[in-house]
C-alpha atoms as a PDB file:
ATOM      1  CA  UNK A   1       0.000   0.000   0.000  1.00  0.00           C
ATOM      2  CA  UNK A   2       1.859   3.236  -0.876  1.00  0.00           C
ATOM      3  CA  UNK A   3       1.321   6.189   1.636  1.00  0.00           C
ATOM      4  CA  UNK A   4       0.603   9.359   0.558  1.00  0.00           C
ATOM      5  CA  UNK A   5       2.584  11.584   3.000  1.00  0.00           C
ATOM      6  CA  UNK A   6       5.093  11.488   5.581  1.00  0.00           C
ATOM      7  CA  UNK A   7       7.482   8.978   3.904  1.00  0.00           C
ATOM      8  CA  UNK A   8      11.195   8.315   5.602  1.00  0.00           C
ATOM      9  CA  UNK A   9      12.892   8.245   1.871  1.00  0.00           C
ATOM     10  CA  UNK A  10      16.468   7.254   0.327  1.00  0.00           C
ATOM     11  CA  UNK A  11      17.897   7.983  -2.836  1.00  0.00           C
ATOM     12  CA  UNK A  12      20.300   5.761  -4.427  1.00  0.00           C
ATOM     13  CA  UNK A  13      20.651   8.096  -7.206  1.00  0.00           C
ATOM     14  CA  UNK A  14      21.511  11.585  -7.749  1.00  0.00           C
ATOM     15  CA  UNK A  15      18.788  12.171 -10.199  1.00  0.00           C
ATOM     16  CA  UNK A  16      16.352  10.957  -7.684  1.00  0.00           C
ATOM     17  CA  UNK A  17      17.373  13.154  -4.958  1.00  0.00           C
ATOM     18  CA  UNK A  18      16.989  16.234  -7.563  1.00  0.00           C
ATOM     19  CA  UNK A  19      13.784  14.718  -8.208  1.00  0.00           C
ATOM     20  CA  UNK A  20      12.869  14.634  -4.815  1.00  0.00           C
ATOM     21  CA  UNK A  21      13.416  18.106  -3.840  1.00  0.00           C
ATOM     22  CA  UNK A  22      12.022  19.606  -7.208  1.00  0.00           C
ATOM     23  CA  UNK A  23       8.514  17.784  -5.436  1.00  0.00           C
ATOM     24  CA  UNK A  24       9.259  19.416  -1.843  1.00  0.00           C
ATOM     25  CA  UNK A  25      10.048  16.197  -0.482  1.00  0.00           C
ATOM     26  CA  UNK A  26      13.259  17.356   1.264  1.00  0.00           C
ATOM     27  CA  UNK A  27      12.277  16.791   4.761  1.00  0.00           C
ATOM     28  CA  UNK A  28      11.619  13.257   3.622  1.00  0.00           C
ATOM     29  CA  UNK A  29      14.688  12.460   2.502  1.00  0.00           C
ATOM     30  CA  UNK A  30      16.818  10.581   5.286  1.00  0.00           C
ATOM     31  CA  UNK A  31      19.482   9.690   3.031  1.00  0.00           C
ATOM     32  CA  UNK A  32      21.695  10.017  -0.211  1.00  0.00           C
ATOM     33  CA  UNK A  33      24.868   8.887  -1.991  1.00  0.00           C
ATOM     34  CA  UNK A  34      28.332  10.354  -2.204  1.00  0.00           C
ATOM     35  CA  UNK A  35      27.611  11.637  -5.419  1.00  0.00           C
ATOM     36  CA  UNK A  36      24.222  13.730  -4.876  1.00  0.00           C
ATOM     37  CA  UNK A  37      25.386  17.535  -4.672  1.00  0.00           C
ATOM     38  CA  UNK A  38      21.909  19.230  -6.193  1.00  0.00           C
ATOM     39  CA  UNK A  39      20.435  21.027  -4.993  1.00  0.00           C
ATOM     40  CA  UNK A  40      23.014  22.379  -2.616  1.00  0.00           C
ATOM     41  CA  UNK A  41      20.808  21.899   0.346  1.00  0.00           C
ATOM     42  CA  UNK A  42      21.666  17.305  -0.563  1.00  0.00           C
ATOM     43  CA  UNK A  43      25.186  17.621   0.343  1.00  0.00           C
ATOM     44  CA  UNK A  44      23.736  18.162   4.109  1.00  0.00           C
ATOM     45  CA  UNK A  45      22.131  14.926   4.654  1.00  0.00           C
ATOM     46  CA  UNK A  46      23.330  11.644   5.354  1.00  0.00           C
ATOM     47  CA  UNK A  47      25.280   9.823   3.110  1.00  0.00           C
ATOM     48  CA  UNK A  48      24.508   6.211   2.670  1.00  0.00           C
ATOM     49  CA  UNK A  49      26.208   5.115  -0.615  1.00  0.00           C
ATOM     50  CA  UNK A  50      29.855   5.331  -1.339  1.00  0.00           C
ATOM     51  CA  UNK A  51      32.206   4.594  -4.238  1.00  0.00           C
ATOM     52  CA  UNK A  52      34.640   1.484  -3.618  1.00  0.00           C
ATOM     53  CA  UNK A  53      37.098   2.650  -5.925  1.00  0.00           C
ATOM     54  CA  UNK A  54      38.933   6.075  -5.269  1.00  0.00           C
ATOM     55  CA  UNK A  55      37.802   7.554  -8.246  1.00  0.00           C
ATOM     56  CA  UNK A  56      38.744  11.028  -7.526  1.00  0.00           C
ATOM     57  CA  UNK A  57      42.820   9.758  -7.462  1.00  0.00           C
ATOM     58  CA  UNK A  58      42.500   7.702 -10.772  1.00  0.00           C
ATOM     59  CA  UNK A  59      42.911   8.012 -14.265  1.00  0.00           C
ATOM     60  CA  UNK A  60      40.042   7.677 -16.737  1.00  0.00           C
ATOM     61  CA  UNK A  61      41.476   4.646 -18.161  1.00  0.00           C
ATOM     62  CA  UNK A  62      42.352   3.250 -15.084  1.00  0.00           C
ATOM     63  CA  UNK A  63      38.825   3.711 -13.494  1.00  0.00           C
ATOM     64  CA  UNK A  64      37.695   1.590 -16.671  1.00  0.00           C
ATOM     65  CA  UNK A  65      39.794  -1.011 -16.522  1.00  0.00           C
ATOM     66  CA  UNK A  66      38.971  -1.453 -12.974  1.00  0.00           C
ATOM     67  CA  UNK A  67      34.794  -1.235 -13.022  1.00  0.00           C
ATOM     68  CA  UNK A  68      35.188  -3.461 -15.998  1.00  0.00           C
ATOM     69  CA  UNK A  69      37.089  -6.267 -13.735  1.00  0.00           C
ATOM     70  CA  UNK A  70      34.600  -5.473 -10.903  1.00  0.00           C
ATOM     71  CA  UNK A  71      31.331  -6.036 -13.225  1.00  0.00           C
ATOM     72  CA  UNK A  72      33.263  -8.991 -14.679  1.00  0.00           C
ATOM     73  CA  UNK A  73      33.972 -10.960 -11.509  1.00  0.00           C
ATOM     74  CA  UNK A  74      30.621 -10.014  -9.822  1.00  0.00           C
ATOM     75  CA  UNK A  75      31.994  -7.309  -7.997  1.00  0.00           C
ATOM     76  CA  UNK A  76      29.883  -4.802  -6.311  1.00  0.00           C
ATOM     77  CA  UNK A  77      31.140  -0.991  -7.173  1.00  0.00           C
ATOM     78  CA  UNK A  78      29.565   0.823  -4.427  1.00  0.00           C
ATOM     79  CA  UNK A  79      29.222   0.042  -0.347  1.00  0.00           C
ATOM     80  CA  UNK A  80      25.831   0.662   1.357  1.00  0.00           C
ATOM     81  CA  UNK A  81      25.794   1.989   5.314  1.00  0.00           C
ATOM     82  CA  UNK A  82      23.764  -0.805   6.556  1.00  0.00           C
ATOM     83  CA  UNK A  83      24.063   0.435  10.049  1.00  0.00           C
ATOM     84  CA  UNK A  84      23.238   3.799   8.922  1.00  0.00           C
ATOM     85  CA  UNK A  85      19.941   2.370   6.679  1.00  0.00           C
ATOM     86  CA  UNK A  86      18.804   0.363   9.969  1.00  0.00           C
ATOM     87  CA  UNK A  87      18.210   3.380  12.049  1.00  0.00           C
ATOM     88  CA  UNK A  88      16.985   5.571   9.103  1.00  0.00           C
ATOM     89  CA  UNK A  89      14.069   2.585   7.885  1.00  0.00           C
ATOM     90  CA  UNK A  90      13.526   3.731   5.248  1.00  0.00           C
ATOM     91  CA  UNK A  91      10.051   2.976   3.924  1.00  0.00           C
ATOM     92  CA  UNK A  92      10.702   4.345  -0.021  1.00  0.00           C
ATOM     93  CA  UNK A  93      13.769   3.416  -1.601  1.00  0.00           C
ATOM     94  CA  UNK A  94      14.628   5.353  -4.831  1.00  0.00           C
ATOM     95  CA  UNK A  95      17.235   3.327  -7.303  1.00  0.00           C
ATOM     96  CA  UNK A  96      17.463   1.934 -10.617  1.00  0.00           C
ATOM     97  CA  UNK A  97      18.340  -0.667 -12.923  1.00  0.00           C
ATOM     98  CA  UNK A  98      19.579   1.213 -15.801  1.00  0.00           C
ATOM     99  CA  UNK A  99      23.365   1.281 -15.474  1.00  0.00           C
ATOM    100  CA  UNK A 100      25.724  -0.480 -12.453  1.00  0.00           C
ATOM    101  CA  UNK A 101      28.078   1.628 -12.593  1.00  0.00           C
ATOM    102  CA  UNK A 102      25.832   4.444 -11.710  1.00  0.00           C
ATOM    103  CA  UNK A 103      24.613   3.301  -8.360  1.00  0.00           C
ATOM    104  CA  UNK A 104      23.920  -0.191  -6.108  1.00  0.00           C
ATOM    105  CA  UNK A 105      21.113  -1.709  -8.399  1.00  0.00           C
ATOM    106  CA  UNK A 106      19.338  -5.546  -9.096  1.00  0.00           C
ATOM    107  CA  UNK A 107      20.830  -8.001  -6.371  1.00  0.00           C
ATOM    108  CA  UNK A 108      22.930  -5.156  -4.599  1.00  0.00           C
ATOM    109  CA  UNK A 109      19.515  -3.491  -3.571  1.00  0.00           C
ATOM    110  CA  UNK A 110      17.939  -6.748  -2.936  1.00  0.00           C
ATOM    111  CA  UNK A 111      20.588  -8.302  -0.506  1.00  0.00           C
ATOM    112  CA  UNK A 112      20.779  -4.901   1.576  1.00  0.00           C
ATOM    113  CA  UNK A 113      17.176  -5.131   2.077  1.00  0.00           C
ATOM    114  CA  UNK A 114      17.333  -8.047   3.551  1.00  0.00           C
ATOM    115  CA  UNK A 115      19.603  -6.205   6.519  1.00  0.00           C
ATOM    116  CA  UNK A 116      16.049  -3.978   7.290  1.00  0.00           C
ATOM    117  CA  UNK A 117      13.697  -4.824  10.304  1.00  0.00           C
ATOM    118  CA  UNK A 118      10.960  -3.309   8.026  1.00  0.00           C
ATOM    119  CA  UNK A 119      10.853  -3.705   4.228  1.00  0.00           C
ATOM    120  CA  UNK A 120      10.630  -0.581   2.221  1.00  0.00           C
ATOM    121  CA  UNK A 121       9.174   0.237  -1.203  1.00  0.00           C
ATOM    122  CA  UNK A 122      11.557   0.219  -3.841  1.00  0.00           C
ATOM    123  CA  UNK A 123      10.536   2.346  -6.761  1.00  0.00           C
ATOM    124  CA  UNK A 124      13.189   1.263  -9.873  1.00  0.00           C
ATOM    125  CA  UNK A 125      13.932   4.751 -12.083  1.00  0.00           C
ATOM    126  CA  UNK A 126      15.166   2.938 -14.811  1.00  0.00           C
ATOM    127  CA  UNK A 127      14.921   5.283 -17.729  1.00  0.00           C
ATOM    128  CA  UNK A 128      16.609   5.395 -21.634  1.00  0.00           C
ATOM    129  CA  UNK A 129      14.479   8.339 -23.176  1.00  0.00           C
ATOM    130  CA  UNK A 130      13.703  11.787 -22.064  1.00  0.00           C
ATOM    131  CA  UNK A 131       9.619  10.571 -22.181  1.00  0.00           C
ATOM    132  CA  UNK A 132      11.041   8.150 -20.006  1.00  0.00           C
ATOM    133  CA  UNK A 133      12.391  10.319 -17.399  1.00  0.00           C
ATOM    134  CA  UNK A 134       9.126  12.352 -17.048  1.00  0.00           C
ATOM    135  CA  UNK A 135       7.317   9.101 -16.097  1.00  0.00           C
ATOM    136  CA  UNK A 136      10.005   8.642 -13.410  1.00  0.00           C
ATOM    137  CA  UNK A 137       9.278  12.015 -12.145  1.00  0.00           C
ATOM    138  CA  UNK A 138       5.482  10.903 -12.371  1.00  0.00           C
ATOM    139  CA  UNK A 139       6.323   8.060 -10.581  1.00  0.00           C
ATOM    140  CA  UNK A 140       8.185   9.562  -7.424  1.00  0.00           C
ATOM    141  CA  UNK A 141       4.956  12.105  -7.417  1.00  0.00           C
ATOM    142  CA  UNK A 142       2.113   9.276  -7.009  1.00  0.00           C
ATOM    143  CA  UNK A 143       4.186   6.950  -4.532  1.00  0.00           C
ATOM    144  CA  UNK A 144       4.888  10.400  -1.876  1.00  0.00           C
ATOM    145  CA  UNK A 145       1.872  12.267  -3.091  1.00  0.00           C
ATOM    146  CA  UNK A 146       2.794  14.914  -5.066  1.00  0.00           C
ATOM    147  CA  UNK A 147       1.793  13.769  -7.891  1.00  0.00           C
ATOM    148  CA  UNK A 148      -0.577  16.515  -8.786  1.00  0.00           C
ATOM    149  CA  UNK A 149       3.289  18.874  -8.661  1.00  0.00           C
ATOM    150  CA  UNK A 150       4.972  16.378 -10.853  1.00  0.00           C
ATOM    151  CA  UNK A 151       1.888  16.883 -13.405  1.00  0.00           C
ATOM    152  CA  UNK A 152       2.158  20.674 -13.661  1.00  0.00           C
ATOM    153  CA  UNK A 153       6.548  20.064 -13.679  1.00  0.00           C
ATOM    154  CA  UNK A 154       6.076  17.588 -16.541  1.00  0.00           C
ATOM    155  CA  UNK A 155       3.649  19.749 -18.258  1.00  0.00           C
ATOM    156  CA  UNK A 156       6.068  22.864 -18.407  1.00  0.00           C
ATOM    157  CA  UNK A 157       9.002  20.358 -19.091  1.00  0.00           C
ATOM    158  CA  UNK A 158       7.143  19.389 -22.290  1.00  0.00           C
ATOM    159  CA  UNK A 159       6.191  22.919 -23.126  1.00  0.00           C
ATOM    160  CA  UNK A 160      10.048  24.113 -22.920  1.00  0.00           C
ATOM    161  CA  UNK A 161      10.758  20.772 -25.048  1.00  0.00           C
ATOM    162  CA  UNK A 162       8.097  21.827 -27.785  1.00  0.00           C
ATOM    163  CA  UNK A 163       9.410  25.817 -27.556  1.00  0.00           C
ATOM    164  CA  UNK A 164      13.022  24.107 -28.410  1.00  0.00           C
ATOM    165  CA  UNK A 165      11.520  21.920 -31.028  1.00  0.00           C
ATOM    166  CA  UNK A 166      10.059  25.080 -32.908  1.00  0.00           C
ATOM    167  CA  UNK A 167      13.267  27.143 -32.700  1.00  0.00           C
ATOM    168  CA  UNK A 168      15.148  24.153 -34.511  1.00  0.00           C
ATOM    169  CA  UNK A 169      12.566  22.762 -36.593  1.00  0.00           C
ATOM    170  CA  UNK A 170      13.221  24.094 -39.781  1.00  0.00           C
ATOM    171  CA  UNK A 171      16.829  24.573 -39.496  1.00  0.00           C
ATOM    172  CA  UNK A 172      18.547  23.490 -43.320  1.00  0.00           C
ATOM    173  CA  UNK A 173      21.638  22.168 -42.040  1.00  0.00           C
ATOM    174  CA  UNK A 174      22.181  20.029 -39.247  1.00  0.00           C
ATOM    175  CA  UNK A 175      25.452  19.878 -38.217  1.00  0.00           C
ATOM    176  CA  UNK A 176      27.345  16.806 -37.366  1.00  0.00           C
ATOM    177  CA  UNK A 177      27.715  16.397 -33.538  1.00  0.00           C
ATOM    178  CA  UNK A 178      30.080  13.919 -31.726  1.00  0.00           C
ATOM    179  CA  UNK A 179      29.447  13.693 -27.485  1.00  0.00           C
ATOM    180  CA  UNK A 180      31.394  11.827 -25.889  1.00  0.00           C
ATOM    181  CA  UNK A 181      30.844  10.012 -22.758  1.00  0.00           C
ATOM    182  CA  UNK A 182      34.103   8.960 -21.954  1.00  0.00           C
ATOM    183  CA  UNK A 183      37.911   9.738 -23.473  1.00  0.00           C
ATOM    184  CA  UNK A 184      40.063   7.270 -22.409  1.00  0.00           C
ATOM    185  CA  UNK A 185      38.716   4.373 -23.818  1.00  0.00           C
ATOM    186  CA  UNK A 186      36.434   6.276 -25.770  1.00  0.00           C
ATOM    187  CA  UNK A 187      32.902   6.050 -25.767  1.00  0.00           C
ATOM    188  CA  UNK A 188      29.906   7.740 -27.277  1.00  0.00           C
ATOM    189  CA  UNK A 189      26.754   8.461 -25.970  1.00  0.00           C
ATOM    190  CA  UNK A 190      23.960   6.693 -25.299  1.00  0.00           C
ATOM    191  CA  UNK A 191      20.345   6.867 -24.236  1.00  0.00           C
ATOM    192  CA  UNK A 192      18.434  10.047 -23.755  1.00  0.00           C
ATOM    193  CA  UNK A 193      21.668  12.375 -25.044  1.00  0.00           C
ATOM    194  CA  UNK A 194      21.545  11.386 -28.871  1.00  0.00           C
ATOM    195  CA  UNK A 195      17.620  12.278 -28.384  1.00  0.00           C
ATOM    196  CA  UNK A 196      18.838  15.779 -26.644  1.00  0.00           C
ATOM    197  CA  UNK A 197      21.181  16.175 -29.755  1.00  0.00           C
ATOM    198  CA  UNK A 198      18.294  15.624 -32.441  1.00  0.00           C
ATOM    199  CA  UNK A 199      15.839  17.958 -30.616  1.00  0.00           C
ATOM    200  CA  UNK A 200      19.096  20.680 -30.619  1.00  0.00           C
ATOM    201  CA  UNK A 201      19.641  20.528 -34.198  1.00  0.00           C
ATOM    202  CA  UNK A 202      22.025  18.188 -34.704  1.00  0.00           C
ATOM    203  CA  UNK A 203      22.933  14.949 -35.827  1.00  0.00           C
ATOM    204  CA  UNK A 204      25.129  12.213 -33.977  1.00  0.00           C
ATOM    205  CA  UNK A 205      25.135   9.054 -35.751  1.00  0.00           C
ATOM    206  CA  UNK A 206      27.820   7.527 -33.672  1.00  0.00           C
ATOM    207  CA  UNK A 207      25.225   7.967 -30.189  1.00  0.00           C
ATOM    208  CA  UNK A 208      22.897   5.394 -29.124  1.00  0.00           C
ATOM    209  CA  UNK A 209      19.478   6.579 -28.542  1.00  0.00           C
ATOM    210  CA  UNK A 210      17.756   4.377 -25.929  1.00  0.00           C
ATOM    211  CA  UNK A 211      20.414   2.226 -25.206  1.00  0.00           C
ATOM    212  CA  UNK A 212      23.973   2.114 -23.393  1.00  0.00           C
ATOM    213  CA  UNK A 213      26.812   4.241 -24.382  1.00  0.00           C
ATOM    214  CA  UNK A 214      29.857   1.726 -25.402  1.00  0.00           C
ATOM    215  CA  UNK A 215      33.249   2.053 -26.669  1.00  0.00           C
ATOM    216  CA  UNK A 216      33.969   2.763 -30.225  1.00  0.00           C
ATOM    217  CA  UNK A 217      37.638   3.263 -31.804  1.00  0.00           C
ATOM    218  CA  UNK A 218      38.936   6.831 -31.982  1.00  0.00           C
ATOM    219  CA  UNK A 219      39.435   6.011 -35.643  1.00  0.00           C
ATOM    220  CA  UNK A 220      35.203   6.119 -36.066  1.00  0.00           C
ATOM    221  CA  UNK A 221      35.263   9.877 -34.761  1.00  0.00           C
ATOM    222  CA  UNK A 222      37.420  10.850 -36.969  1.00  0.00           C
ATOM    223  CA  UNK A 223      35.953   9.274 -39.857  1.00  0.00           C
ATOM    224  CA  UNK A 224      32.403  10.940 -38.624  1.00  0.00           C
ATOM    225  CA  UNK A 225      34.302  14.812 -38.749  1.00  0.00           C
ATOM    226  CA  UNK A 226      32.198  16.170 -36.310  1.00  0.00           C
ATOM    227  CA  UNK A 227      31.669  19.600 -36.817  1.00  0.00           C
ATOM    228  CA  UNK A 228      31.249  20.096 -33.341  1.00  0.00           C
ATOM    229  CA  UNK A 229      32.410  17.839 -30.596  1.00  0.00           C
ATOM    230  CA  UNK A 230      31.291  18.172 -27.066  1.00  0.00           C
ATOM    231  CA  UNK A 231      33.280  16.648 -24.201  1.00  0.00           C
ATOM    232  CA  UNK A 232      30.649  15.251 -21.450  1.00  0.00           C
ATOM    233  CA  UNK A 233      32.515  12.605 -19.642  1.00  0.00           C
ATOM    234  CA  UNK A 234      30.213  11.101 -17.276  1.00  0.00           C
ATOM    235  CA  UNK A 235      30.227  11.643 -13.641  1.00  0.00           C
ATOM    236  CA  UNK A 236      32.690  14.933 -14.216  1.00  0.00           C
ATOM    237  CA  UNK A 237      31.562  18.290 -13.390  1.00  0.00           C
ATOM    238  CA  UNK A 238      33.095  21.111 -15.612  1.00  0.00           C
ATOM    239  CA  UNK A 239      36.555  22.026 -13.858  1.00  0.00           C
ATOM    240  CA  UNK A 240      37.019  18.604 -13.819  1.00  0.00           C
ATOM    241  CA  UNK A 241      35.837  17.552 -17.932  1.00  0.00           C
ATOM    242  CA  UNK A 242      38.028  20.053 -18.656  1.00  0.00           C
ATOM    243  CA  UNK A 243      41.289  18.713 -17.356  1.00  0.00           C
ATOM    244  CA  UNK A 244      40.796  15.605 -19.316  1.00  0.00           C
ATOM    245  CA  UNK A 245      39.691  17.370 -22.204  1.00  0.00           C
ATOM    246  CA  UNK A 246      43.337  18.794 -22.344  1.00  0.00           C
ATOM    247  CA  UNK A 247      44.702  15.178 -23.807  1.00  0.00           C
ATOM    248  CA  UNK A 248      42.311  15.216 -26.842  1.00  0.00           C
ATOM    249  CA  UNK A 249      45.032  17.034 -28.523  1.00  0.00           C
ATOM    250  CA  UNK A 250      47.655  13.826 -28.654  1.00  0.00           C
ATOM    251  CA  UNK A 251      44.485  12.022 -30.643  1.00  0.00           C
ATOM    252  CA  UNK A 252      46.171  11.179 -33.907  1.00  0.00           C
ATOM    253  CA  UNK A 253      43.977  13.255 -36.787  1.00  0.00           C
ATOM    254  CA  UNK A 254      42.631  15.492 -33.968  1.00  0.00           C
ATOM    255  CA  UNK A 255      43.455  18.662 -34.462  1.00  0.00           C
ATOM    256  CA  UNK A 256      42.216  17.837 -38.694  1.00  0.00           C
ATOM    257  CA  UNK A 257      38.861  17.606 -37.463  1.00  0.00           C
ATOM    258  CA  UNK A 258      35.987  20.324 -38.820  1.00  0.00           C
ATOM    259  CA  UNK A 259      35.205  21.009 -35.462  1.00  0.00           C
ATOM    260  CA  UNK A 260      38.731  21.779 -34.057  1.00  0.00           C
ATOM    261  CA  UNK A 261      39.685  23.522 -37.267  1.00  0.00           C
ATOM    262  CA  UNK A 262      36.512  26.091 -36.948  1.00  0.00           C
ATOM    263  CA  UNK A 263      36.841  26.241 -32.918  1.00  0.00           C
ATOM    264  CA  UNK A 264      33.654  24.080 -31.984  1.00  0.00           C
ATOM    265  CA  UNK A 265      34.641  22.051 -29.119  1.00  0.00           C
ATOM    266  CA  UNK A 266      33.058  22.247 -25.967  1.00  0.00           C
ATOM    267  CA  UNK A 267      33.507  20.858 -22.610  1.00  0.00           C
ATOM    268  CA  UNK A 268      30.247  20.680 -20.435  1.00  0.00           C
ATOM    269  CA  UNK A 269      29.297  20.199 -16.682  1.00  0.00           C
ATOM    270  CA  UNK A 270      27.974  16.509 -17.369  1.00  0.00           C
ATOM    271  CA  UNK A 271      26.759  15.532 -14.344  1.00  0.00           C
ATOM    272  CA  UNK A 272      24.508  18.480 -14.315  1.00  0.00           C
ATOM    273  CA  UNK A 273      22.861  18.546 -17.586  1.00  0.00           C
ATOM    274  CA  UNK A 274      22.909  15.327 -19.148  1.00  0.00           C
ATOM    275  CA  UNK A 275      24.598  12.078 -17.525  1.00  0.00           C
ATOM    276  CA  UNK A 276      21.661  12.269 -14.636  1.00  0.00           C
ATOM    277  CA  UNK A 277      18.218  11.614 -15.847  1.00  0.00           C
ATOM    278  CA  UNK A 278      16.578  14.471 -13.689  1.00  0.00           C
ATOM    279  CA  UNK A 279      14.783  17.816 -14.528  1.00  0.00           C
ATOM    280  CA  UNK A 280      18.066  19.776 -15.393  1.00  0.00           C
ATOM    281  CA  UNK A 281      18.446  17.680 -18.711  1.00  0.00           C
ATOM    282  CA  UNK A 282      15.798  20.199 -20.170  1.00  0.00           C
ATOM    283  CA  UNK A 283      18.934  22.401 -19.343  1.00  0.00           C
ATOM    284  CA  UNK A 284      21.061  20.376 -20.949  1.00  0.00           C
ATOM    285  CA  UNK A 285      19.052  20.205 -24.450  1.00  0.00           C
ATOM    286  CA  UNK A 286      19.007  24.145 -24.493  1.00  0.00           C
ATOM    287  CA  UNK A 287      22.448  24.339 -23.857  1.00  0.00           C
ATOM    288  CA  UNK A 288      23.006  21.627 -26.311  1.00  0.00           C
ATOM    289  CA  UNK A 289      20.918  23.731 -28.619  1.00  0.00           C
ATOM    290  CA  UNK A 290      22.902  27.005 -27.612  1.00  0.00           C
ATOM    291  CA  UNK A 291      26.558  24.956 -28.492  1.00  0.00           C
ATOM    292  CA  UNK A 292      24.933  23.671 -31.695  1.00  0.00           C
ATOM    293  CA  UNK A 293      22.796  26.795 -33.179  1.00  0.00           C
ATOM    294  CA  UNK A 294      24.455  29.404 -31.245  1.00  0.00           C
ATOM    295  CA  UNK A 295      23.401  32.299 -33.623  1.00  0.00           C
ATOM    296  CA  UNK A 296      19.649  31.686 -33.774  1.00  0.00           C
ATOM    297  CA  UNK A 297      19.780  30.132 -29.548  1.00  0.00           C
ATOM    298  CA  UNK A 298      21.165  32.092 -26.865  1.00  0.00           C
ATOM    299  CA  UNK A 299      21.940  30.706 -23.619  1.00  0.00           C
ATOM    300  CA  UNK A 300      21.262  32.465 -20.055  1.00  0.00           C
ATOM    301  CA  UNK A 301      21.293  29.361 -17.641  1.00  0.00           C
ATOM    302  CA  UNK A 302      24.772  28.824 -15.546  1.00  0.00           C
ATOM    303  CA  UNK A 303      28.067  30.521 -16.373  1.00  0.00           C
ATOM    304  CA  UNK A 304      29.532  27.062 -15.827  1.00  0.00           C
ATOM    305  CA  UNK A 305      27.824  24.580 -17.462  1.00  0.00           C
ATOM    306  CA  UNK A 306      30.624  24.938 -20.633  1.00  0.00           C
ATOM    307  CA  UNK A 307      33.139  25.958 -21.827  1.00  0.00           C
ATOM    308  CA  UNK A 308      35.040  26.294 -25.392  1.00  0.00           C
ATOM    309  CA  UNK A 309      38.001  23.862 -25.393  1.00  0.00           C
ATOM    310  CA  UNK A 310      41.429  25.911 -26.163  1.00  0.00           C
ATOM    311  CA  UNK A 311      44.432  23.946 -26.993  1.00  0.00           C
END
């Protein structure tokens, strides 16, 4: 039976904590992960998921080599505070099955539960399209009840999707876009982002809309000569994007691609506006749009959520 008020909630997921305070269920949220810093107000409550791996001290290559020998042998990537979920109890957990690498998900969530006196409601945010997200959003509303606030925030989330639609439209060229997701291996996107690209005006035919990012060889980027490329490695805010943006330029046939040669790469704040499926990935697609169409879309969100990449 799901409770309309009063819940004792934890989020799993940054997304869902954003989530959960864009509904005004602050007060009900007991506890996060690590990696939930929005809105500012997150970073004061009590952390109940951390990384395993000392991400913050290793390389990009490194951290992929090691969550791919983790995944491979059955490892877990993240530790849960049972002690700390016992005397919270929760009754609403928030999590999802969409990525493991992202957060505890699937037998993770299942085997802590086990550790509660009480079991909670898990709600699985599992999303691959921006449609998708919305329903998440819908979904947190009717399980706290606040679903009649998630209706009106979905209904102005499609109307500032549909104002970005007309404003790129009719565009006659569509320039070739490459984001990518990760640099060392490389990766392109995946999931909602290649949508976020179409609805900005571009095209990215190395993404994968609705489906997992992966690695591709440098060797397809350059054969795609994106006219703009847009650095969004995932879990990196912008300071951060930016340092490993810097070793692009030791790509062989780099510096001969379109967008390098006309000044079109960008570094963005990817954990704000697009690696988290939450409400600031409307964000994201007008600053996409901005990057992409910069003459006909201006931009007035965040000073830094990009920047141009200067070699």
């Amino acid at each position: 039976m799901i409770m309309s008020a009063g819940r004792r909630i934890v989020s799993f997921l940054p997304s869902a904590t954003e989530m959960a305070f864009a509904l005004g269920l602050g007060d009900e949220l007991l506890g996060v992960t690590h990696e939930c810093d929005y809105p500012p107000q997150a970073q004061n409550k009590p952390v109940v998921v951390r990384s395993i791996l000392p991400v913050e001290t290793m390389s990009q290559a490194q951290i992929d080599f090691e969550v791919t020998k983790r995944l491979r042998n059955g490892q877990s990537l993240y530790e849960v505070d049972e002690r700390l979920m016992r005397s919270i109890a929760p009754d609403l957990i928030l999590t999802q099955e969409l990525c493991q690498v992202c957060a505890p998900s699937g037998n993770e969530v299942s085997q802590m539960i086990q550790a509660l006196p009480l079991k909670p409601e898990i709600l699985w945010l599992t999303p691959r399209s921006l449609d998708q997200i919305f329903d998440n959003l819908l979904e947190v509303g009717r399980a706290t009840g606040r679903l009649a606030l998630a209706e009106q925030l979905v209904t102005t989330s499609h109307a500032r999707l549909q104002k970005l639609r007309n404003l790129t439209g009719g565009l006659s060229h569509r320039p070739r876009v490459f984001c990518m997701e990760w640099l060392d291996p490389v990766y392109c996107s995946g999931h909602w982002v290649p949508e976020m690209v179409k609805l900005a005006g571009g095209i990215d035919q190395l993404g994968r809309e609705g489906t997992d990012s992966v690695r591709i060889p440098w060797e397809a980027v350059v054969a795609w000569a994106p006219e703009i490329l847009i650095v969004m490695p995932c879990g990196y805010h912008l300071d951060a994007a930016a340092n490993q943006a810097r070793r692009l330029i030791d790509y062989p046939g780099y510096s001969d691609l379109p967008a390098v040669r006309d000044d079109r790469v960008y570094v963005v704040d990817a954990s704000s506006y697009f690696a988290r499926p939450g409400p600031r990935v409307l964000a994201g697609a007008e600053l996409l749009a901005h990057l992409i169409h910069p003459e006909r879309i201006g931009w007035d969100g965040a000073h830094d959520a990009f920047r141009k990449l200067v070699q």
